[in-house]
C-alpha atoms as a PDB file:
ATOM      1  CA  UNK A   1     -18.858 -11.680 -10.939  1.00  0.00           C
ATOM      2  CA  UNK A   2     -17.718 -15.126  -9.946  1.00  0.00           C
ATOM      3  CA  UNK A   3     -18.012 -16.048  -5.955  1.00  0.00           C
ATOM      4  CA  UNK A   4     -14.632 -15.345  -3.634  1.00  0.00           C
ATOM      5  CA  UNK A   5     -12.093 -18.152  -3.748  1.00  0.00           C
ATOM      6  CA  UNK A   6     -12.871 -20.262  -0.426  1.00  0.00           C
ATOM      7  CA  UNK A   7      -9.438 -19.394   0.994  1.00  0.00           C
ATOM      8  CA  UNK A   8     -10.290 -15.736   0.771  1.00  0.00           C
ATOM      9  CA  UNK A   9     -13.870 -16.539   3.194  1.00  0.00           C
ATOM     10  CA  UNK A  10     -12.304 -18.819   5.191  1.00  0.00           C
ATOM     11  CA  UNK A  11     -10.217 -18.339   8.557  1.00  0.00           C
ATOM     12  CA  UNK A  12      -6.804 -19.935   8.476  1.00  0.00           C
ATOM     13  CA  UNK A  13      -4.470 -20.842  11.302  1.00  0.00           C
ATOM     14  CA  UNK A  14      -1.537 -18.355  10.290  1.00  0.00           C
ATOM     15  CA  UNK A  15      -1.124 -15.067   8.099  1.00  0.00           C
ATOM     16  CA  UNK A  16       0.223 -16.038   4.768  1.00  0.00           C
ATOM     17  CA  UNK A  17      -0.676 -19.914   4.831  1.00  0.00           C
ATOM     18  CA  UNK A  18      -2.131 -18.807   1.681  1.00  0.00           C
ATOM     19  CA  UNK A  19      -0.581 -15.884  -0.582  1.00  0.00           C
ATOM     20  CA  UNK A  20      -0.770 -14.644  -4.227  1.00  0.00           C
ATOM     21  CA  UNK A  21       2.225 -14.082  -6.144  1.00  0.00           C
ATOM     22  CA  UNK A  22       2.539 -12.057  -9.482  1.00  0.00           C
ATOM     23  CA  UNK A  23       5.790 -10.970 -11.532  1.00  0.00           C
ATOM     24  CA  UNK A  24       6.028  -7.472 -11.134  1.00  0.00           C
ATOM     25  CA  UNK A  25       9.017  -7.103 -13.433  1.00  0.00           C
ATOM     26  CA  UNK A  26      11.487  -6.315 -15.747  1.00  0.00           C
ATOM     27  CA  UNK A  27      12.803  -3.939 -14.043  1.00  0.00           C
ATOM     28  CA  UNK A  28      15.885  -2.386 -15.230  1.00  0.00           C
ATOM     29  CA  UNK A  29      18.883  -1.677 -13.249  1.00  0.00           C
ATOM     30  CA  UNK A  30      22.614  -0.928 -14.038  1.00  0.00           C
ATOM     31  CA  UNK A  31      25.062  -3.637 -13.043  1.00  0.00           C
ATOM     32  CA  UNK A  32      28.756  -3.212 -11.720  1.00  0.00           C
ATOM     33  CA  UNK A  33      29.594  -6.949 -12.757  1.00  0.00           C
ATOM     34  CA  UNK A  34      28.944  -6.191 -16.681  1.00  0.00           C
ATOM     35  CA  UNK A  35      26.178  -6.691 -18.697  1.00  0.00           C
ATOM     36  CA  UNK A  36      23.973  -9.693 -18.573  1.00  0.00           C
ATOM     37  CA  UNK A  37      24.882 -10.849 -15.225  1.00  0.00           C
ATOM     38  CA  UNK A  38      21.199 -10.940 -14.214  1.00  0.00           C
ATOM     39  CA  UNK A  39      20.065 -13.075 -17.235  1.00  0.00           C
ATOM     40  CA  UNK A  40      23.239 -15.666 -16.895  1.00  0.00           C
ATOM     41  CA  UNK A  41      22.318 -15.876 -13.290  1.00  0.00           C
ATOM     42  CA  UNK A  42      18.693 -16.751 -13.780  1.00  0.00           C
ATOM     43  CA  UNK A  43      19.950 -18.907 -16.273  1.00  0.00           C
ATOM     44  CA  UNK A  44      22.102 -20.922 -14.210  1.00  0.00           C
ATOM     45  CA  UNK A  45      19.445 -21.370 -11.091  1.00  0.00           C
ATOM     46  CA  UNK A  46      17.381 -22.471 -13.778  1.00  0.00           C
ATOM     47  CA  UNK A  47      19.976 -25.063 -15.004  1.00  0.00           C
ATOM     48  CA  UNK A  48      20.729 -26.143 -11.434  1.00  0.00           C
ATOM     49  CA  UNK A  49      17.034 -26.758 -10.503  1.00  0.00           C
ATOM     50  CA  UNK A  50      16.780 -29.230 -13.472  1.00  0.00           C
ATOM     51  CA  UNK A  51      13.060 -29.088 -13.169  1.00  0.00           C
ATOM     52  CA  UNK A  52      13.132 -30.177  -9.505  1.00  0.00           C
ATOM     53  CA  UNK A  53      12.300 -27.153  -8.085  1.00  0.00           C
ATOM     54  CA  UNK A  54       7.803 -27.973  -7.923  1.00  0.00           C
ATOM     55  CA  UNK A  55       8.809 -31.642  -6.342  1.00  0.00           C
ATOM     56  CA  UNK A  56      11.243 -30.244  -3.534  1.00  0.00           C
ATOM     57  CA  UNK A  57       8.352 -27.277  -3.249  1.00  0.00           C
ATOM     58  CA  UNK A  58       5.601 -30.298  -2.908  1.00  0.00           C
ATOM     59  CA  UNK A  59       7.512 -31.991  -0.368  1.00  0.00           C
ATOM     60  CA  UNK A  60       7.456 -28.994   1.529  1.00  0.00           C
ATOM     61  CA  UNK A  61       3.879 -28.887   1.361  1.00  0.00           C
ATOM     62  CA  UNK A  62       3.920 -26.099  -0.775  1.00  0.00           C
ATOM     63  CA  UNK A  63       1.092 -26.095  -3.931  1.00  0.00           C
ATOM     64  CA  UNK A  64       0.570 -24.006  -6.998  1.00  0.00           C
ATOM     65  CA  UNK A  65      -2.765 -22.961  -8.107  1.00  0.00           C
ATOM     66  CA  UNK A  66      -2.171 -21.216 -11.396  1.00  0.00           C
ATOM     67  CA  UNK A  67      -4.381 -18.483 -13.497  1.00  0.00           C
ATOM     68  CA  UNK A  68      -5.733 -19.183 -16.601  1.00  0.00           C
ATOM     69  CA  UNK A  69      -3.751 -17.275 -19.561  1.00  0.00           C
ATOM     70  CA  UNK A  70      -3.836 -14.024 -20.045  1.00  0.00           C
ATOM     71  CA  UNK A  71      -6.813 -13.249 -17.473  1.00  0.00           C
ATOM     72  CA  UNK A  72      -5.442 -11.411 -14.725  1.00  0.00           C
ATOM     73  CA  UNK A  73      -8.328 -10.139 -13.276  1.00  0.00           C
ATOM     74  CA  UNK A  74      -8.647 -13.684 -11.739  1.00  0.00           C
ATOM     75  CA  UNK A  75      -6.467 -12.660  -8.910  1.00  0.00           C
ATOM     76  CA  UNK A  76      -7.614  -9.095  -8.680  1.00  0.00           C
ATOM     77  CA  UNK A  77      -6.754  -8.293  -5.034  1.00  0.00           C
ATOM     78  CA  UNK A  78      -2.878  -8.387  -5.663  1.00  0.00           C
ATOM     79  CA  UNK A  79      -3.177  -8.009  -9.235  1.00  0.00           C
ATOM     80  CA  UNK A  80      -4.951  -4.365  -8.365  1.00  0.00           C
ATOM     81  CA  UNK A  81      -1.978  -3.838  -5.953  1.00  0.00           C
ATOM     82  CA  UNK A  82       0.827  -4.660  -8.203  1.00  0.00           C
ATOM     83  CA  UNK A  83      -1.232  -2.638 -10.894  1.00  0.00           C
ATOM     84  CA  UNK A  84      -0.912   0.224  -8.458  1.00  0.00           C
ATOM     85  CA  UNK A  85       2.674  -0.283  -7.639  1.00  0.00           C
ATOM     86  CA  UNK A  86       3.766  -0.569 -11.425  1.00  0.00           C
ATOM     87  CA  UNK A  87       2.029   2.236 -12.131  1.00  0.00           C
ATOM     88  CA  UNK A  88       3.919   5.098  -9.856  1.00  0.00           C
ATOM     89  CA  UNK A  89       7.406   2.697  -9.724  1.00  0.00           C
ATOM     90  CA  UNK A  90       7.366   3.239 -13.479  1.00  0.00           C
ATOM     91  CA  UNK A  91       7.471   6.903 -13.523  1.00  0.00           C
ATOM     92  CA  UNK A  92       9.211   7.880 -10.562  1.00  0.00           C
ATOM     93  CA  UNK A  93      12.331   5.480 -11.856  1.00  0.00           C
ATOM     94  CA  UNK A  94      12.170   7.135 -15.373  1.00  0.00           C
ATOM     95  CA  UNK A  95      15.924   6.644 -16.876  1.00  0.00           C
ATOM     96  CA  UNK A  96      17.251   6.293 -13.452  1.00  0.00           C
ATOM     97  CA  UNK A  97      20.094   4.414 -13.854  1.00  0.00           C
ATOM     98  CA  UNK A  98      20.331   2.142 -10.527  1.00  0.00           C
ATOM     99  CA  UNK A  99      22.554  -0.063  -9.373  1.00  0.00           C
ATOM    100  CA  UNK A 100      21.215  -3.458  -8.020  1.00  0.00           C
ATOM    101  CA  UNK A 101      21.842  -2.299  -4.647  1.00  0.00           C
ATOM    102  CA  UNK A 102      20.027   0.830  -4.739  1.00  0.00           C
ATOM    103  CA  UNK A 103      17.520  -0.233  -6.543  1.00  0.00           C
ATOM    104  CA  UNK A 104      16.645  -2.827  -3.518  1.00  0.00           C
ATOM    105  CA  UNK A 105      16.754  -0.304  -1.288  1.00  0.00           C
ATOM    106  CA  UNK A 106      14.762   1.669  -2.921  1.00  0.00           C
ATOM    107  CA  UNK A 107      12.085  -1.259  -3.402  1.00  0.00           C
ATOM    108  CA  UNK A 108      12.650  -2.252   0.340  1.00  0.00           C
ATOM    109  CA  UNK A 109      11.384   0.990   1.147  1.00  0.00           C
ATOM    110  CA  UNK A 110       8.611   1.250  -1.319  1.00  0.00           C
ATOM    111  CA  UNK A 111       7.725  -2.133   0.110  1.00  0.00           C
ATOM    112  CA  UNK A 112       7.461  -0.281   3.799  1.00  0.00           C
ATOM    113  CA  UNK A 113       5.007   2.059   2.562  1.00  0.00           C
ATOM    114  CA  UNK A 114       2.631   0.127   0.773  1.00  0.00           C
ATOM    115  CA  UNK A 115       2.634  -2.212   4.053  1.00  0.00           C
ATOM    116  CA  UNK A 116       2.187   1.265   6.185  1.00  0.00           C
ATOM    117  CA  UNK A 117      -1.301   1.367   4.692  1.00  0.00           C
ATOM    118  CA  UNK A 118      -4.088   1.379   6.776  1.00  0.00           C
ATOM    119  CA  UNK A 119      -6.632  -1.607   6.281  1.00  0.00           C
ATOM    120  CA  UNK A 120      -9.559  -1.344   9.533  1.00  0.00           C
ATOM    121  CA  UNK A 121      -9.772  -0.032  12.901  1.00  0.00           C
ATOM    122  CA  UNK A 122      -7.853  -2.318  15.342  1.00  0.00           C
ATOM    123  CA  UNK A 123     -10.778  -1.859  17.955  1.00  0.00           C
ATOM    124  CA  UNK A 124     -13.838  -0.367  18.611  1.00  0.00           C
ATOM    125  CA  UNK A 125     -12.433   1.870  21.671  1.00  0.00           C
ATOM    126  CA  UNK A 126     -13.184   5.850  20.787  1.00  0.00           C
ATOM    127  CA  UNK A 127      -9.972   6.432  22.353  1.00  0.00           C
ATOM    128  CA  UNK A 128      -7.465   3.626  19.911  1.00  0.00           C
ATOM    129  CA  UNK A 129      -6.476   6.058  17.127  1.00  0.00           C
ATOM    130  CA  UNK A 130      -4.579   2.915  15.908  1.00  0.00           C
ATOM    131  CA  UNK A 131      -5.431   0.779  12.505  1.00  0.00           C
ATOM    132  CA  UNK A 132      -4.428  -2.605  11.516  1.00  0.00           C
ATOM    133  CA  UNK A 133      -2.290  -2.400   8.780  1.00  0.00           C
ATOM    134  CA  UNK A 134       0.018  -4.933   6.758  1.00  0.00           C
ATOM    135  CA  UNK A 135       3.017  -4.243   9.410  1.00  0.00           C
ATOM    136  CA  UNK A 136       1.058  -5.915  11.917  1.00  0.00           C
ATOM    137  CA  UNK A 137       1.128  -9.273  10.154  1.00  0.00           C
ATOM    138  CA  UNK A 138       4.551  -8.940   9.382  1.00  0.00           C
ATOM    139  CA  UNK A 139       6.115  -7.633  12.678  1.00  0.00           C
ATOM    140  CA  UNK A 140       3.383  -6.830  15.119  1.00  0.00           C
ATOM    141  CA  UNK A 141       3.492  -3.693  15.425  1.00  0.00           C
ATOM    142  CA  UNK A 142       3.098  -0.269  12.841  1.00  0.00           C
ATOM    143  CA  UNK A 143       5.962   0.105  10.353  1.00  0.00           C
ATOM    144  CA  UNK A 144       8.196   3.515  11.082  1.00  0.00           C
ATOM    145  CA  UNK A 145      10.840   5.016   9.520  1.00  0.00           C
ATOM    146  CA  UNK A 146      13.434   7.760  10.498  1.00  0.00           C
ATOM    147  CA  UNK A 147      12.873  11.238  10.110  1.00  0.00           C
ATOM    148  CA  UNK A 148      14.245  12.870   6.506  1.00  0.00           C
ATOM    149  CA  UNK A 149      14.307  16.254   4.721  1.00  0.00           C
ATOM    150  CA  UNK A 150      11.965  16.704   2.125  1.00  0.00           C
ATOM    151  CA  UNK A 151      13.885  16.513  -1.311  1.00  0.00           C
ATOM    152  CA  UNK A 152      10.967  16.444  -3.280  1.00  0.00           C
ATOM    153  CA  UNK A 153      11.462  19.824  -4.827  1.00  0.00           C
ATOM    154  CA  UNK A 154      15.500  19.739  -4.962  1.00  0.00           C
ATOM    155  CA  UNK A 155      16.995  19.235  -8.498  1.00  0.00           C
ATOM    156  CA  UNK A 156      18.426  15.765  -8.822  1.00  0.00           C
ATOM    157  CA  UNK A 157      22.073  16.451  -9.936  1.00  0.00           C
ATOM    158  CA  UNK A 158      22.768  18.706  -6.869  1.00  0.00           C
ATOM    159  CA  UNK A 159      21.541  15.578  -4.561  1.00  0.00           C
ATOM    160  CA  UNK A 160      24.230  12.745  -3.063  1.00  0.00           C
ATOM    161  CA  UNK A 161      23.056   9.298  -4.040  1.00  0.00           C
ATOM    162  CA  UNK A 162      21.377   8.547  -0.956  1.00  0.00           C
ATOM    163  CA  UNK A 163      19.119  12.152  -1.112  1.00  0.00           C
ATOM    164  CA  UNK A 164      18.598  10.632  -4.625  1.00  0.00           C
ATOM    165  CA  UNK A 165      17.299   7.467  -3.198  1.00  0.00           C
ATOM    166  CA  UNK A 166      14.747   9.124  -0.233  1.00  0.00           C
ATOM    167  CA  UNK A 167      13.697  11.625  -3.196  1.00  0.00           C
ATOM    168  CA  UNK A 168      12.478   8.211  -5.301  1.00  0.00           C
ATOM    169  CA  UNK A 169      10.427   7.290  -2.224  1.00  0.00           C
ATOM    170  CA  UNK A 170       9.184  10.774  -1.298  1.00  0.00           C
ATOM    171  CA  UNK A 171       7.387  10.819  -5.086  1.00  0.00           C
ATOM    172  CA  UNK A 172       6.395   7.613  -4.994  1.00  0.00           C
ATOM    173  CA  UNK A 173       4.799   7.970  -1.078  1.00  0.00           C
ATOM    174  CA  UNK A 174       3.110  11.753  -2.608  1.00  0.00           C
ATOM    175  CA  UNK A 175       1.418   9.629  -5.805  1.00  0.00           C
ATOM    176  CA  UNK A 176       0.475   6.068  -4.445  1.00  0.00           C
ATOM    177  CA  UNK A 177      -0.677   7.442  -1.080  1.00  0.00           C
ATOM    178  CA  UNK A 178      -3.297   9.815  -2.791  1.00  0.00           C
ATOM    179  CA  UNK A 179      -4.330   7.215  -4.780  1.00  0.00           C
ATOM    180  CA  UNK A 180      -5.380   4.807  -2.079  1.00  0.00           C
ATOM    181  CA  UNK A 181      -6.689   7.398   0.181  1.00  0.00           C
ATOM    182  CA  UNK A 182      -9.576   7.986  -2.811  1.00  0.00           C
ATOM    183  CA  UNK A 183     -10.026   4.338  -3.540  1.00  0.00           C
ATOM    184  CA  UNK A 184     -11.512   4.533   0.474  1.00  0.00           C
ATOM    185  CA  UNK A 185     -13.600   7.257  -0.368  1.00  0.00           C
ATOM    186  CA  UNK A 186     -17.564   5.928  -2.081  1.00  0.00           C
ATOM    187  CA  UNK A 187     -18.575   8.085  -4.624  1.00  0.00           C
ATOM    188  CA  UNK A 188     -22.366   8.344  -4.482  1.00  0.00           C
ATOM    189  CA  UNK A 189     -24.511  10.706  -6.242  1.00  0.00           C
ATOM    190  CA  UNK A 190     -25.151  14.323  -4.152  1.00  0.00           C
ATOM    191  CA  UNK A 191     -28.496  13.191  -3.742  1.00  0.00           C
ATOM    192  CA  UNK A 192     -28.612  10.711  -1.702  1.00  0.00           C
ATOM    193  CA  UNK A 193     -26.580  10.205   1.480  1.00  0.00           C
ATOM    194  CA  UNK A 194     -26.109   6.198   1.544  1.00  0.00           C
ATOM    195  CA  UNK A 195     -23.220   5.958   4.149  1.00  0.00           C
ATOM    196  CA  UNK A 196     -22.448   8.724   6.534  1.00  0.00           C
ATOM    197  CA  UNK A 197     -19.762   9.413   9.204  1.00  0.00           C
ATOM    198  CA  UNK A 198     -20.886   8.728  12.537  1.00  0.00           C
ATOM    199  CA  UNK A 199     -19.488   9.503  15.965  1.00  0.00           C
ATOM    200  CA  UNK A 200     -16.646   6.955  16.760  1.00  0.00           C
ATOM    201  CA  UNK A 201     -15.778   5.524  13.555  1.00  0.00           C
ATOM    202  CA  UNK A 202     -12.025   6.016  12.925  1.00  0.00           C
ATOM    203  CA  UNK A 203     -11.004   7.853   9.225  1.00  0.00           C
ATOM    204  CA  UNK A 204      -7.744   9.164   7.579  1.00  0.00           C
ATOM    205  CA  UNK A 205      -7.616  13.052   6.928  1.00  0.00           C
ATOM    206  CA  UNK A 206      -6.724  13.890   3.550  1.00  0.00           C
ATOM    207  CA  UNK A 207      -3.185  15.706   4.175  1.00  0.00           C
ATOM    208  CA  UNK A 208      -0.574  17.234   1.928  1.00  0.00           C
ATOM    209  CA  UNK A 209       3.130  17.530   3.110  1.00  0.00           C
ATOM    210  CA  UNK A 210       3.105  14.446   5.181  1.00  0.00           C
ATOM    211  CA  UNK A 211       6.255  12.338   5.221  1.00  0.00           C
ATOM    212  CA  UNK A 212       6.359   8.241   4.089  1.00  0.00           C
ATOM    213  CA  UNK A 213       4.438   6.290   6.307  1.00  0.00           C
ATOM    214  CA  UNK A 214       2.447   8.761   8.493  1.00  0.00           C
ATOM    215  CA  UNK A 215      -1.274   8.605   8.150  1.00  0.00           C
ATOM    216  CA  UNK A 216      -3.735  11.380   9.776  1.00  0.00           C
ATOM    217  CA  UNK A 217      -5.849   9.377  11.757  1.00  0.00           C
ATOM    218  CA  UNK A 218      -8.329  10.236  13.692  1.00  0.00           C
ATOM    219  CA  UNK A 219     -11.837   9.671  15.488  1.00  0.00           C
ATOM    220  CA  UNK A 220     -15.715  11.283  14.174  1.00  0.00           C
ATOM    221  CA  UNK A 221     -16.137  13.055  17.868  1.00  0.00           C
ATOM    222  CA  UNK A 222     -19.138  15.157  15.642  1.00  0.00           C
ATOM    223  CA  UNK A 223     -20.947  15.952  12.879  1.00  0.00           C
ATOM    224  CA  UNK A 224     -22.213  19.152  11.642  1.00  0.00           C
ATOM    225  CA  UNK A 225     -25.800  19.224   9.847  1.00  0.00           C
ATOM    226  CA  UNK A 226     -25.964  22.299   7.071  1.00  0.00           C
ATOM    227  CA  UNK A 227     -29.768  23.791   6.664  1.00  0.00           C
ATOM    228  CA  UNK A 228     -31.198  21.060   4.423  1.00  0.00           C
ATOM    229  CA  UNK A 229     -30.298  18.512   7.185  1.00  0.00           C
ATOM    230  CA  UNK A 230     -27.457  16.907   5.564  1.00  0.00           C
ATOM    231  CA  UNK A 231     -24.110  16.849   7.043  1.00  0.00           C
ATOM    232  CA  UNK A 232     -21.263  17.819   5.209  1.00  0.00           C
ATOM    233  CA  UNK A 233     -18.609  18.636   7.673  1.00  0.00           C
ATOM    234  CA  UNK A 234     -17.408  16.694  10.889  1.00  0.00           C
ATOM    235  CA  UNK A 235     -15.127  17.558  13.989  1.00  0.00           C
ATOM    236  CA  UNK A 236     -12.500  14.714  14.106  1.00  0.00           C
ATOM    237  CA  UNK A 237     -10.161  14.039  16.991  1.00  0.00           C
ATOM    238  CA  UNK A 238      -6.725  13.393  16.575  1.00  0.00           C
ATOM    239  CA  UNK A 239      -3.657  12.740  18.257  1.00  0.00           C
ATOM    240  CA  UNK A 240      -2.946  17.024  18.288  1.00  0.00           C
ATOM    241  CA  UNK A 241      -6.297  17.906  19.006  1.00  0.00           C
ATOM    242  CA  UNK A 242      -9.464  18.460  17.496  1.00  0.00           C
ATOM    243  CA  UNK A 243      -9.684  19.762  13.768  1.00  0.00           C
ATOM    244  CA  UNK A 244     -12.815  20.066  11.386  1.00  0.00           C
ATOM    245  CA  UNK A 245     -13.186  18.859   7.901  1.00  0.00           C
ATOM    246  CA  UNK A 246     -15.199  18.725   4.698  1.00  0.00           C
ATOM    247  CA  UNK A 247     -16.664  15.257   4.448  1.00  0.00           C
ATOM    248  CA  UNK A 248     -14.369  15.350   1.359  1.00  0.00           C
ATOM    249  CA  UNK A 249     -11.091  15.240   3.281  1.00  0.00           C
ATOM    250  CA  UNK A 250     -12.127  12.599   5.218  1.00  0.00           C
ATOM    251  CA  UNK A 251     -12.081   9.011   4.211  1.00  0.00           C
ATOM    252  CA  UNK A 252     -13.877   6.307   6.189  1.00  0.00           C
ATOM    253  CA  UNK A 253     -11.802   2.363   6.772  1.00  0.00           C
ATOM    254  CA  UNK A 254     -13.437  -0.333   6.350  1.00  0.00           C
ATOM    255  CA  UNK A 255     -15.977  -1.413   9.134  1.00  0.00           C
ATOM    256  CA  UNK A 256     -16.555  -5.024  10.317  1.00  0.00           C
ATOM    257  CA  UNK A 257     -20.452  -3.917   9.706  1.00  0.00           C
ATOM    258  CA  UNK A 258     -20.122  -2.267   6.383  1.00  0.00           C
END
């Protein structure tokens, strides 16, 4: 493997100074202004730029650093992510025929999620059951969202539009979300024990039934050692209480000294 890119090792002055960008498209949608608006509108931004666009960029001090053809894996962090994102968007869309408007809105809220994620403990404090996640950047502060029934299991033609909509995001949340919760998860051979839970780090419980954008976090208050020595299970401290889990619901964040 080649070395990190230097802006990926090195501190800038503000989040997003640098940023990758990758097409994540075609998506289709239906269109209530007849068919092939989309393409005649692209066409005409095109036309009006008149190949202007990378100057009046420049001048903003804005530069693009291109990938070589066909070689995607040369911007694998957000390359993995859109990967991801493709991936569920695909098949929870299906032949859903969407207008351009709810098709944002669903994508708006898909977006909400995926910055919901939890990336490393905000502090070091056993009592902060907080993580840094992408909201942070973005707002300052944890995304939320309102309160919804669970549609998950209701038959689409009986649903309004709307339930239709929070049903897309409720399959999408269920599939992505268990997905990223395993990529945190090391997968080491039984025996050997190369990175266990201590007391104090914070982790995400592996939970079913949880609505979009709520994690089950919590803090390692102790571990339990079976009769060979090794510990397998681990009392964890949440914001209800204290529960205990299998080391295989529980799935460490990143840590600064990791």
């Amino acid at each position: 493997m080649g070395n990190l890119p230097q802006r990926r090792v090195t501190a800038s002055g503000y989040p997003f100074e640098t940023v990758g960008i990758d097409y994540a498209g075609p998506i289709m949608s239906a269109s209530r202004q007849g068919r092939g608006c989309a393409y005649n509108e692209i066409g005409r931004f095109i036309k009006s730029c008149n190949n202007s666009l990378p100057g009046d960029l420049a001048l903003e001090g804005i530069n693009f650093h291109f990938l070589p053809p066909h070689a995607p894996h040369f911007g694998g962090l957000w390359e993995a992510g859109v990967k991801s994102v493709k991936f569920h968007l695909k098949r929870i869309l299906g032949n859903c025929n969407l207008t351009y408007e709810e098709l944002n809105t669903v994508l708006v809220q898909i977006e909400a999620v995926l910055n919901s994620r939890p990336l490393t403990p905000l502090s070091a404090d056993p009592s902060d059951l907080l993580p840094l996640t992408p909201g942070h950047f973005l707002i300052g502060r944890p995304l939320t969202a309102l309160p919804t029934d669970c549609y998950e299991q209701h038959v689409t033609g009986t649903l309004s539009r709307y339930q239709h909509l929070e049903q897309l995001r409720q399959h999408f949340w269920r599939r992505w979300s268990k997905e990223y919760i395993s990529e945190l998860q090391l997968r080491t051979k039984w025996r050997s024990d190369l990175n266990p839970l201590q007391e104090g780090v914070l982790v995400i419980l592996k939970e079913d039934n949880l609505p979009p954008l709520k994690w089950r976090l919590g803090r390692v208050v102790a571990v339990h050692p079976g009769a060979d020595g090794v510990s397998r299970v681990a009392d964890v401290r949440t914001a209800t209480g204290v529960v205990r889990r299998a080391f295989s619901k529980i799935c460490l964040l990143p840590q600064d000294d990791i």
